[in-house]
PDB file of N, CA and C in Angstrom:
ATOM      1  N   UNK A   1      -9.836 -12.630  17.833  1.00  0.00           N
ATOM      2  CA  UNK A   1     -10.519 -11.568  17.105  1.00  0.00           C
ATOM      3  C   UNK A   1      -9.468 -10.701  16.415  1.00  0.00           C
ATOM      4  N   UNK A   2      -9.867 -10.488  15.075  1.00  0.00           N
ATOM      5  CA  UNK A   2      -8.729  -9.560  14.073  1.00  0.00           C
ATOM      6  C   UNK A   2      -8.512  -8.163  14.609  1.00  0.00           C
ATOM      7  N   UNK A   3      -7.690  -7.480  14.701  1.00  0.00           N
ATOM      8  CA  UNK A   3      -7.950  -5.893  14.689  1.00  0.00           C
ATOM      9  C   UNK A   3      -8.183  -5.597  13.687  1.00  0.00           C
ATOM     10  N   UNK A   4      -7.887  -6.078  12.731  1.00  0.00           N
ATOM     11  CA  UNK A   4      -8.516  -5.436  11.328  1.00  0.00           C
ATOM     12  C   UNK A   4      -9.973  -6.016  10.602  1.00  0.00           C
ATOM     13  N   UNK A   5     -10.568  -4.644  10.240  1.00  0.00           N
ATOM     14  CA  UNK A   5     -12.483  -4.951  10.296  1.00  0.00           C
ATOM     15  C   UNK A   5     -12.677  -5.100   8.633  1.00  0.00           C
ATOM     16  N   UNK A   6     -13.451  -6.370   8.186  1.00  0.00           N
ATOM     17  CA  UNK A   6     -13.755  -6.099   6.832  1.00  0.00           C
ATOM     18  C   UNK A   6     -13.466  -5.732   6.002  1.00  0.00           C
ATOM     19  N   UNK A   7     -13.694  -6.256   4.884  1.00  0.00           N
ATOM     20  CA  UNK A   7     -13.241  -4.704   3.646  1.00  0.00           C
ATOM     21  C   UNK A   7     -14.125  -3.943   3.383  1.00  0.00           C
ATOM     22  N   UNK A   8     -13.687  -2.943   3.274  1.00  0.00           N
ATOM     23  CA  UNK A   8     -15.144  -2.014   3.048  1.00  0.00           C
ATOM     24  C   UNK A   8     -14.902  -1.634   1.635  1.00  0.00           C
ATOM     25  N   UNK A   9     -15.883  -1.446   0.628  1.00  0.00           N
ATOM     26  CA  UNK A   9     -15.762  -1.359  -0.613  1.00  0.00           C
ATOM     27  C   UNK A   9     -16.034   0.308  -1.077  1.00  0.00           C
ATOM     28  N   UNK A  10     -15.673   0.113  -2.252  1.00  0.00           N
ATOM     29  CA  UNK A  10     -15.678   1.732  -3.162  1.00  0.00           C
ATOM     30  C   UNK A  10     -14.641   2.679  -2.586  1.00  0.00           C
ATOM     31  N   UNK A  11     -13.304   1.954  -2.465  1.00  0.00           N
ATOM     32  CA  UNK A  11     -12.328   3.022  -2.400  1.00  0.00           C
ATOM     33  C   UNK A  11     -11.774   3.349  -3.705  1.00  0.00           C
ATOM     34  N   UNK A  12     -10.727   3.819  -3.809  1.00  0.00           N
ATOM     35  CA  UNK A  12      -9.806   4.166  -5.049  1.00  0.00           C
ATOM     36  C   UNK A  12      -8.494   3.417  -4.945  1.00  0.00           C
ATOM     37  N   UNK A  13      -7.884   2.694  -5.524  1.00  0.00           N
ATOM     38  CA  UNK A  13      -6.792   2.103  -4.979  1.00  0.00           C
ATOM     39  C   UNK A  13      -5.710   2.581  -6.300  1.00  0.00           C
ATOM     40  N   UNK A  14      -4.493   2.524  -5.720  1.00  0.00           N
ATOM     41  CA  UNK A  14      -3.349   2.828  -6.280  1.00  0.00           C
ATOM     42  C   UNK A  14      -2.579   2.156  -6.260  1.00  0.00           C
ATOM     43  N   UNK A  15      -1.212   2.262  -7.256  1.00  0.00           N
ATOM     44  CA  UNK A  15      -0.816   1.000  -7.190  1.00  0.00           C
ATOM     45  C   UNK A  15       0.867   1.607  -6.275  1.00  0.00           C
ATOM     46  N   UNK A  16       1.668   1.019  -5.411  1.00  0.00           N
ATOM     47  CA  UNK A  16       2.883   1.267  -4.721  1.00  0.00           C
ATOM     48  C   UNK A  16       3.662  -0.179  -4.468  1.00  0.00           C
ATOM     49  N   UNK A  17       5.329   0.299  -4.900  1.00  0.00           N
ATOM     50  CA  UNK A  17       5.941  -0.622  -5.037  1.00  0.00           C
ATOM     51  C   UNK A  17       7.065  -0.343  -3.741  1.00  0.00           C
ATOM     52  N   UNK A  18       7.157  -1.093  -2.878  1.00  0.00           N
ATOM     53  CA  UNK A  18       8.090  -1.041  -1.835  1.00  0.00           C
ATOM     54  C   UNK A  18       9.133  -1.982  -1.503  1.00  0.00           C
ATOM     55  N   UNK A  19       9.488  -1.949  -0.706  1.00  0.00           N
ATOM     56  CA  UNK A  19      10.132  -3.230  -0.123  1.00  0.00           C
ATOM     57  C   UNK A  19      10.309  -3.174   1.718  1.00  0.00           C
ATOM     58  N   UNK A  20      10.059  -4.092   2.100  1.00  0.00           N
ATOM     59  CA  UNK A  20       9.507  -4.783   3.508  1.00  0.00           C
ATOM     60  C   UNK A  20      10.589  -5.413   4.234  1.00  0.00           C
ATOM     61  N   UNK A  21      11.275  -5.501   5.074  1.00  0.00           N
ATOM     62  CA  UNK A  21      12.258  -6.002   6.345  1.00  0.00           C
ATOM     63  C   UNK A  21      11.319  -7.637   5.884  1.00  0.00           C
ATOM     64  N   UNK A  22      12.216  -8.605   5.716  1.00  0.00           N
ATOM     65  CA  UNK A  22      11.411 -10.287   5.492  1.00  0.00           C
ATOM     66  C   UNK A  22      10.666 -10.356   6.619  1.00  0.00           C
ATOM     67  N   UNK A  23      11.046 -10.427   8.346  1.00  0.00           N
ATOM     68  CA  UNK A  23      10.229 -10.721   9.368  1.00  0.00           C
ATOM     69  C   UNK A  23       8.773 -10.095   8.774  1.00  0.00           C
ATOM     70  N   UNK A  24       8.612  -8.739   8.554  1.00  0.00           N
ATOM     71  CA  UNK A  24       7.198  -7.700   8.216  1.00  0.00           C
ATOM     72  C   UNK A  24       6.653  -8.204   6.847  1.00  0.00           C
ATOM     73  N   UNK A  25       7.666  -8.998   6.004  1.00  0.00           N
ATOM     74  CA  UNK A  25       6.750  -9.469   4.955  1.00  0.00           C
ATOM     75  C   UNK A  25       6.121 -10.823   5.033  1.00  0.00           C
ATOM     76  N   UNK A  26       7.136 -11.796   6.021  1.00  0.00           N
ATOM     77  CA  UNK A  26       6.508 -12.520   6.501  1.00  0.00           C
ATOM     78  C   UNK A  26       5.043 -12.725   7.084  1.00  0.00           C
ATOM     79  N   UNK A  27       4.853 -11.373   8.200  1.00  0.00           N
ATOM     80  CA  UNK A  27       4.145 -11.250   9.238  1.00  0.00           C
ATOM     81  C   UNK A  27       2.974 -10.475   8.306  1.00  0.00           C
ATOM     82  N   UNK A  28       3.435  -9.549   7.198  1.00  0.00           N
ATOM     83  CA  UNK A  28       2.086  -9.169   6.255  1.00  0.00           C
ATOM     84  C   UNK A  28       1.142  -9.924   5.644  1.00  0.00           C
ATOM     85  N   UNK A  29       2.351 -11.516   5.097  1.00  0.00           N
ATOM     86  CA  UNK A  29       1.392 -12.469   4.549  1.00  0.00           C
ATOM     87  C   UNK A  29       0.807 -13.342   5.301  1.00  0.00           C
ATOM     88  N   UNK A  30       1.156 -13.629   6.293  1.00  0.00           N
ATOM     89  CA  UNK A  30       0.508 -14.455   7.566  1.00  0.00           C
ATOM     90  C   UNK A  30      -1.023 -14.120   7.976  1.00  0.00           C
ATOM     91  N   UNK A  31      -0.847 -12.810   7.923  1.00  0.00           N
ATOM     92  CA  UNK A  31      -2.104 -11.660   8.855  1.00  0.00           C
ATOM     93  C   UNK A  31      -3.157 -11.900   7.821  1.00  0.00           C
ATOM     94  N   UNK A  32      -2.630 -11.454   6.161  1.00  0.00           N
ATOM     95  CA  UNK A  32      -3.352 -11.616   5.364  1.00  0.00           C
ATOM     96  C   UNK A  32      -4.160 -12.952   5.263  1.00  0.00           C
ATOM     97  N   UNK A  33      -3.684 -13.774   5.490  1.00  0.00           N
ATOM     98  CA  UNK A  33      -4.027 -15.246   5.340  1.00  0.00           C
ATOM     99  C   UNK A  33      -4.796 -15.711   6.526  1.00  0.00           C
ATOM    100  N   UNK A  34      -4.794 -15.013   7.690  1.00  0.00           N
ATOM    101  CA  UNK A  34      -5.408 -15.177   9.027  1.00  0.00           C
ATOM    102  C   UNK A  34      -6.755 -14.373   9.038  1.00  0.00           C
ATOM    103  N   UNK A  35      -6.907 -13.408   8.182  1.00  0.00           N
ATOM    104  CA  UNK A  35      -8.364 -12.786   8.043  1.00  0.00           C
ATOM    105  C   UNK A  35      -8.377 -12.846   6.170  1.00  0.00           C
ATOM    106  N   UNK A  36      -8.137 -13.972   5.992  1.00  0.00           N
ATOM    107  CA  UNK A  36      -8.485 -14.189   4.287  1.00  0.00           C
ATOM    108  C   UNK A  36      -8.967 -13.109   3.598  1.00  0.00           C
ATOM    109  N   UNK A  37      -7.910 -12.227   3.061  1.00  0.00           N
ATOM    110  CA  UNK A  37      -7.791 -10.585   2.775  1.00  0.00           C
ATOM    111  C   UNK A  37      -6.369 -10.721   1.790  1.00  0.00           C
ATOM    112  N   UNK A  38      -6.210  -9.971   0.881  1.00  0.00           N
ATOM    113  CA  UNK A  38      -5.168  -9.769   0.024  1.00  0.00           C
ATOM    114  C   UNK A  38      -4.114  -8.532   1.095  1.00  0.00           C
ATOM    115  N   UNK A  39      -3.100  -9.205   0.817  1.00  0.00           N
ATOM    116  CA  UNK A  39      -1.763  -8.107   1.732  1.00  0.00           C
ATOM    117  C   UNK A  39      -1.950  -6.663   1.131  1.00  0.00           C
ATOM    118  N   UNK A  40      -2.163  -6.008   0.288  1.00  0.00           N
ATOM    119  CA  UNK A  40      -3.026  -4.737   0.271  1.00  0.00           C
ATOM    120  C   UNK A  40      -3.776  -4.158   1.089  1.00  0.00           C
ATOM    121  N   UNK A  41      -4.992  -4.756   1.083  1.00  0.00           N
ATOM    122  CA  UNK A  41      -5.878  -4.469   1.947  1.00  0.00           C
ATOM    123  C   UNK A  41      -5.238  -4.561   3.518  1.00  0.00           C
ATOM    124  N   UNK A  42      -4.357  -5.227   3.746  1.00  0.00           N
ATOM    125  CA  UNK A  42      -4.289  -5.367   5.098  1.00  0.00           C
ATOM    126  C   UNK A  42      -2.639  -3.792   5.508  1.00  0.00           C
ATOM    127  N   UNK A  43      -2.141  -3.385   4.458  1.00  0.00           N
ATOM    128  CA  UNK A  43      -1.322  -2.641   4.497  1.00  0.00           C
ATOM    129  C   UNK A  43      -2.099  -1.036   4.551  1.00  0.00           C
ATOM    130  N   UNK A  44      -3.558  -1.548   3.841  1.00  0.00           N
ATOM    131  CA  UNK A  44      -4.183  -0.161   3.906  1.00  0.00           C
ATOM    132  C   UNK A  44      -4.970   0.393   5.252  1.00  0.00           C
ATOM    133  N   UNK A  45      -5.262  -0.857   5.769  1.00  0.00           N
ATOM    134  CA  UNK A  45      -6.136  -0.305   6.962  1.00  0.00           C
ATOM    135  C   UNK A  45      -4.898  -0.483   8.065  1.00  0.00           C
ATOM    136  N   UNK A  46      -3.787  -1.020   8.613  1.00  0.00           N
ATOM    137  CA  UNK A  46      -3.005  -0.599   9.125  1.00  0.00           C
ATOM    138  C   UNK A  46      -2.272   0.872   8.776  1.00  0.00           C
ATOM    139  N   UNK A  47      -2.398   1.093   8.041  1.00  0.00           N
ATOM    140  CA  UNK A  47      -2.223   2.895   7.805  1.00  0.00           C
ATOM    141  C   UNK A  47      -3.352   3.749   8.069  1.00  0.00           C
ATOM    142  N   UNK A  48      -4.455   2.842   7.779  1.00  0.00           N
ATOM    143  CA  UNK A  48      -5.946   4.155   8.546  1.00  0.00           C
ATOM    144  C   UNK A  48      -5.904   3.972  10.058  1.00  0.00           C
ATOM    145  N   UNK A  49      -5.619   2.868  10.478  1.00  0.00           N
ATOM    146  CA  UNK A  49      -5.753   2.323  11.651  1.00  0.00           C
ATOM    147  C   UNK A  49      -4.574   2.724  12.397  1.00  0.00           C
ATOM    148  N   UNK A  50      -3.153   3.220  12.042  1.00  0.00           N
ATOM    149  CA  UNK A  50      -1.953   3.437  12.810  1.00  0.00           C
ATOM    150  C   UNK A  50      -1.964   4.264  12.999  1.00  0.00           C
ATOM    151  N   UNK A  51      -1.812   4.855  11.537  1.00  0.00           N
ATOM    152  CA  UNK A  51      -1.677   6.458  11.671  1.00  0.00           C
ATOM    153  C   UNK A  51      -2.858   7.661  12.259  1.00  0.00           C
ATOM    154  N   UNK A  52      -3.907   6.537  12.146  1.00  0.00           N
ATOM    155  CA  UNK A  52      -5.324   7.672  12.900  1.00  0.00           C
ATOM    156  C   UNK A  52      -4.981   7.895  14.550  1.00  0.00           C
ATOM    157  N   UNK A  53      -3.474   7.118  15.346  1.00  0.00           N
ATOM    158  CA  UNK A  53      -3.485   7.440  15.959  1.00  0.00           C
ATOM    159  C   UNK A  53      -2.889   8.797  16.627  1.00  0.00           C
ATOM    160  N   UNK A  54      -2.372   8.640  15.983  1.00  0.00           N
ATOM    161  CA  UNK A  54      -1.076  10.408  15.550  1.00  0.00           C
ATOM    162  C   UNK A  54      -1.466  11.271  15.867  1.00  0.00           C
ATOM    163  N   UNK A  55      -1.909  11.880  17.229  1.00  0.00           N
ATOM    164  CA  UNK A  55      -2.951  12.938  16.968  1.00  0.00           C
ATOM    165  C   UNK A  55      -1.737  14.105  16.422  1.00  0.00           C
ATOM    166  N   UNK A  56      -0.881  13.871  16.946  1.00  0.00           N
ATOM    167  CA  UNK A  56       0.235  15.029  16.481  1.00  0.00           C
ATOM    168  C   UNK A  56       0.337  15.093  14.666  1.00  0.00           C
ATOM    169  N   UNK A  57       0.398  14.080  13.908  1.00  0.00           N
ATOM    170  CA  UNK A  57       0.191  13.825  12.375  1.00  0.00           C
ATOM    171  C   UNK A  57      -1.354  14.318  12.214  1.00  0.00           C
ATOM    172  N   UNK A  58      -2.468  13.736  12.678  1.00  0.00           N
ATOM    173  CA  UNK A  58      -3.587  14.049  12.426  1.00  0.00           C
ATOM    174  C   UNK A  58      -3.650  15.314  12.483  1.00  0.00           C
ATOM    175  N   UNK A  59      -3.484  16.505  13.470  1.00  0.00           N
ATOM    176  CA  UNK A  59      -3.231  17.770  13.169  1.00  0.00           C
ATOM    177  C   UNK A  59      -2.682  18.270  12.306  1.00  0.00           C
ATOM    178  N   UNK A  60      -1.462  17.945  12.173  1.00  0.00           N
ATOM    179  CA  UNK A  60      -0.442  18.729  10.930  1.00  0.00           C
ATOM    180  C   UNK A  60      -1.290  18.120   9.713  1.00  0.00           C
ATOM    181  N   UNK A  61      -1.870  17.312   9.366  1.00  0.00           N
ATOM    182  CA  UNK A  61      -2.375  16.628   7.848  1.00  0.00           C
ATOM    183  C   UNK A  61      -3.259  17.643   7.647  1.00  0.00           C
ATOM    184  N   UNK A  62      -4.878  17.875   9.042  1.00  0.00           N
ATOM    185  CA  UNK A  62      -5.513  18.939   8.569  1.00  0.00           C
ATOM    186  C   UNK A  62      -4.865  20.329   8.220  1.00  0.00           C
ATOM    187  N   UNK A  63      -3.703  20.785   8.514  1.00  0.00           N
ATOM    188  CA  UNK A  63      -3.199  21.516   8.278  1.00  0.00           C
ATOM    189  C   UNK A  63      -2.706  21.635   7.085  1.00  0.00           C
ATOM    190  N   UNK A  64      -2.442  20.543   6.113  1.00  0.00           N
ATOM    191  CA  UNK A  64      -1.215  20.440   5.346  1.00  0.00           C
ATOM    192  C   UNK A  64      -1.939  19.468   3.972  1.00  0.00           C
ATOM    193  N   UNK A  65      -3.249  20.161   3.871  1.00  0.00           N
ATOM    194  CA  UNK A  65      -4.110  19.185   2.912  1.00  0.00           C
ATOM    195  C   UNK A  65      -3.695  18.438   1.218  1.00  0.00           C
ATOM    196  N   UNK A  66      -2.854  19.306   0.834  1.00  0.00           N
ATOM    197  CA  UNK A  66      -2.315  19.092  -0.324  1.00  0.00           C
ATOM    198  C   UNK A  66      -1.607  17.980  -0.184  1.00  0.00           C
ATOM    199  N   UNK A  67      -1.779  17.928  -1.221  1.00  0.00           N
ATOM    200  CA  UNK A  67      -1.092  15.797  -2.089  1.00  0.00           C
ATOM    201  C   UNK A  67       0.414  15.755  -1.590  1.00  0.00           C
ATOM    202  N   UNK A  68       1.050  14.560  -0.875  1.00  0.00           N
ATOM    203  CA  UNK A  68       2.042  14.757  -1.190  1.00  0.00           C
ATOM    204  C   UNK A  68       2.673  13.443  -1.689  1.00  0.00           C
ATOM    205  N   UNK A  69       1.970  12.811  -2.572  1.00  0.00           N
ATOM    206  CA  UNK A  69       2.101  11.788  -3.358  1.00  0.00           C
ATOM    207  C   UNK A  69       2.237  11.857  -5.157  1.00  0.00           C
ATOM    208  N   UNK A  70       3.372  11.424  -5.529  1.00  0.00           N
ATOM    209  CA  UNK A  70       3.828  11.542  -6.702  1.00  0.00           C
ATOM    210  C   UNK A  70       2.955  12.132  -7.585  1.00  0.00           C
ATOM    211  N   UNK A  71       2.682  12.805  -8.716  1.00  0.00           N
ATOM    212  CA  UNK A  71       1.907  12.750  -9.389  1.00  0.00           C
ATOM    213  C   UNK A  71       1.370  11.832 -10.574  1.00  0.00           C
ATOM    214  N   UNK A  72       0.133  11.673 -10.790  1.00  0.00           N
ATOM    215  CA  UNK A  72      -0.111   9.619 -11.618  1.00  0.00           C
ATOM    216  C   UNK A  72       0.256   9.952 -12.776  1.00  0.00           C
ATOM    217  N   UNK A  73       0.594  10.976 -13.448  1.00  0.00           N
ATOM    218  CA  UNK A  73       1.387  10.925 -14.695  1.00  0.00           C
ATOM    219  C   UNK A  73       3.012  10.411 -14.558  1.00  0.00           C
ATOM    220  N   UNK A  74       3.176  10.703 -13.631  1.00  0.00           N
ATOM    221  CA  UNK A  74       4.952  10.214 -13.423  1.00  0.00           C
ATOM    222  C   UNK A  74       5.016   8.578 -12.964  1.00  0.00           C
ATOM    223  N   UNK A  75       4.107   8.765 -12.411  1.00  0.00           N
ATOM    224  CA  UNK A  75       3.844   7.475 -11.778  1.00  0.00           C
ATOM    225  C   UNK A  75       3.515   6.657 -12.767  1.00  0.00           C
ATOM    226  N   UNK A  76       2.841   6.831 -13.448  1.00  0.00           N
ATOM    227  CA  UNK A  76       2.337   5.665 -14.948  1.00  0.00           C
ATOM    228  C   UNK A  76       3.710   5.484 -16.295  1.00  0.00           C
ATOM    229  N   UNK A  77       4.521   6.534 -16.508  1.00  0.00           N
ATOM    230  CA  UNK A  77       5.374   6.995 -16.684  1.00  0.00           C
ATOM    231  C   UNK A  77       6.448   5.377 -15.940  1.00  0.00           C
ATOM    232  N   UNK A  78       6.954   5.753 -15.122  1.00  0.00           N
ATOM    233  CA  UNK A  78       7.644   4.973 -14.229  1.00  0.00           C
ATOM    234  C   UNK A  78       7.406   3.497 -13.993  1.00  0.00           C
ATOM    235  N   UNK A  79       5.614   3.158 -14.026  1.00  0.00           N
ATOM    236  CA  UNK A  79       5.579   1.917 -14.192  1.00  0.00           C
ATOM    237  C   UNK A  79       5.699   1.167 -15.921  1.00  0.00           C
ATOM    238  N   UNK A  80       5.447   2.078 -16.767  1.00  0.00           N
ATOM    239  CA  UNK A  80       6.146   1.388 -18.217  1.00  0.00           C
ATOM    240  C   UNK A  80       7.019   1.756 -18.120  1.00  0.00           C
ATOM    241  N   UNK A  81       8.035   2.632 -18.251  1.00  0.00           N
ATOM    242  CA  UNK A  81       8.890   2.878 -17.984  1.00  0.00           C
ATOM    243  C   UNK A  81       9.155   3.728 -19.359  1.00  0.00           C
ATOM    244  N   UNK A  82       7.966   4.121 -20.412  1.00  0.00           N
ATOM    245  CA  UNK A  82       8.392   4.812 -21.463  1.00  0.00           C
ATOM    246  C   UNK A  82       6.925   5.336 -21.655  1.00  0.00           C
ATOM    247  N   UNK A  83       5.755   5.067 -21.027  1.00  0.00           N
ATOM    248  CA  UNK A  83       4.462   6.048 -21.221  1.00  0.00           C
ATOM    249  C   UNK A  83       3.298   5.178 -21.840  1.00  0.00           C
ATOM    250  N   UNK A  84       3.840   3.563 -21.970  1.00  0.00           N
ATOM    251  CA  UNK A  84       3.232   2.837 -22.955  1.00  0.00           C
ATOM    252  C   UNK A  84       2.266   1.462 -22.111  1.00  0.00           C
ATOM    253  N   UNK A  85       3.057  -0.071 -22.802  1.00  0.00           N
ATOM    254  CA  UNK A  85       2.357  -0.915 -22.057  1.00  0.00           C
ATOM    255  C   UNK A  85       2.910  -0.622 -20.610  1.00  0.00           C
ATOM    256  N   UNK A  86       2.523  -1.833 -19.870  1.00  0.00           N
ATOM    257  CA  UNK A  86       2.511  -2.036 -18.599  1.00  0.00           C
ATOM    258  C   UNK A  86       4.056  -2.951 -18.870  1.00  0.00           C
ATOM    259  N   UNK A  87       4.880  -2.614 -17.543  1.00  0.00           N
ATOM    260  CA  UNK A  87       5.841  -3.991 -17.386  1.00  0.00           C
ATOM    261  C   UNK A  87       5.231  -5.083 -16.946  1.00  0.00           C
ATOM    262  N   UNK A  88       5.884  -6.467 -17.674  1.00  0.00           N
ATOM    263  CA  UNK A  88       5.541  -7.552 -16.872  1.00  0.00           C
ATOM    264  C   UNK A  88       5.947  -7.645 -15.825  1.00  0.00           C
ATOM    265  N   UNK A  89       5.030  -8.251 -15.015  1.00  0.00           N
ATOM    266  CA  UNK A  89       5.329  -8.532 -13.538  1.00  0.00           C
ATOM    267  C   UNK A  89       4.845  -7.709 -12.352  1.00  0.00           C
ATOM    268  N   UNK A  90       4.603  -6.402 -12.677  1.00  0.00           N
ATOM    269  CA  UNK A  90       4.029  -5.607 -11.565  1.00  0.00           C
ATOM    270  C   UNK A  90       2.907  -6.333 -10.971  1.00  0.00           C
ATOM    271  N   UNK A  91       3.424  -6.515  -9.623  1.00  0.00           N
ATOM    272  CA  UNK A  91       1.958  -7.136  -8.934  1.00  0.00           C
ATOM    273  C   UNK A  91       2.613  -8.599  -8.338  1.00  0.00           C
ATOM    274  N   UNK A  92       3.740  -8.386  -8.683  1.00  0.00           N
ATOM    275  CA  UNK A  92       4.371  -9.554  -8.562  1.00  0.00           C
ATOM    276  C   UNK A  92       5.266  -9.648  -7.195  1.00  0.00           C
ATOM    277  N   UNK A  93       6.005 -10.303  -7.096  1.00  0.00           N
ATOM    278  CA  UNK A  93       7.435 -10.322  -6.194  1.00  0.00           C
ATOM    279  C   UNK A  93       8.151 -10.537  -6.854  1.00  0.00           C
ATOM    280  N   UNK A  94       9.419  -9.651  -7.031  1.00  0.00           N
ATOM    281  CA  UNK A  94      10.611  -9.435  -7.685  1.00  0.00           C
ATOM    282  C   UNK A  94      12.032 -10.724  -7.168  1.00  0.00           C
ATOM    283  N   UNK A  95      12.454 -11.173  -7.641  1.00  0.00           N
ATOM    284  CA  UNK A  95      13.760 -12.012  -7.186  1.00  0.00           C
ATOM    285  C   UNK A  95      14.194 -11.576  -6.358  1.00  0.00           C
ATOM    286  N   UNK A  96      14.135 -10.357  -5.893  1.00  0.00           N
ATOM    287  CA  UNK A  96      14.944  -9.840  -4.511  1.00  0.00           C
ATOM    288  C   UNK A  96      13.993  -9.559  -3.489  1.00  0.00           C
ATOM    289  N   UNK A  97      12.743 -10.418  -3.643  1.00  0.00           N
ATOM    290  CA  UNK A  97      11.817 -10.166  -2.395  1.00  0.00           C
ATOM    291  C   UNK A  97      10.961  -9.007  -2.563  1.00  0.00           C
ATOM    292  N   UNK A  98      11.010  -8.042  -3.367  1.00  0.00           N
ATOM    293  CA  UNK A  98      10.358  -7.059  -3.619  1.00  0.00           C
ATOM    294  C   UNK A  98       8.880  -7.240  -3.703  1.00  0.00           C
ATOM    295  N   UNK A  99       8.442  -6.029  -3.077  1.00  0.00           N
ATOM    296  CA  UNK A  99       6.746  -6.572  -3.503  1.00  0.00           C
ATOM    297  C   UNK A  99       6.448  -5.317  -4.538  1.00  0.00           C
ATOM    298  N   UNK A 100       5.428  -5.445  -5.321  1.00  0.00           N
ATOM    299  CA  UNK A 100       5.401  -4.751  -6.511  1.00  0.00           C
ATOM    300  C   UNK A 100       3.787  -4.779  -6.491  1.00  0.00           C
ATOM    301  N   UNK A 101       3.638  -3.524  -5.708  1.00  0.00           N
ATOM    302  CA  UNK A 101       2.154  -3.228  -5.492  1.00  0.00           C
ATOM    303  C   UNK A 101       1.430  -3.039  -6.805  1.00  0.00           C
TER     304      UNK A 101
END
């Protein structure tokens, strides 16, 4: 049985570009592929699902309601990289393993 439940639909999704230790990107695409789910989805509910345990985070967040995520003008900005089209490839994996949310 998965720990992770369904997708549940009508969120808002955003787009984030990181990079992952190989064992965890390994083990992201595995999981994904074990409850036939895109590695997104499975990065998002392990963050509702981890971090809901925090009660120490869960406090300070109600406390601390404001954004503290880039703002999407910089952010859109950053993914053309001049305000315009899109770069190719976002969404992709980069030659250096990168994942490119």
């Amino acid at each position: 049985m998965s720990l992770i439940k369904p997708r549940a639909r009508g969120k808002h999704l955003v787009q984030h570009r990181t990079r992952l230790d190989h064992e965890n990107h390994e083990t992201l695409h595995a999981y994904a592929v074990f409850i036939a789910e895109e590695p997104e989805y499975v990065l998002n509910e392990l963050i509702d699902t981890v971090l809901a345990k925090d009660k120490e985070f869960v406090n300070w967040r109600r406390e601390h309601t404001e954004s503290f995520a880039p703002r999407a003008a910089a952010a859109r900005k950053n993914e053309t990289g001049h305000g315009g089209r899109r770069r190719p490839g976002v969404g992709a994996l980069s030659s250096a393993g990168e994942a490119r949310l």
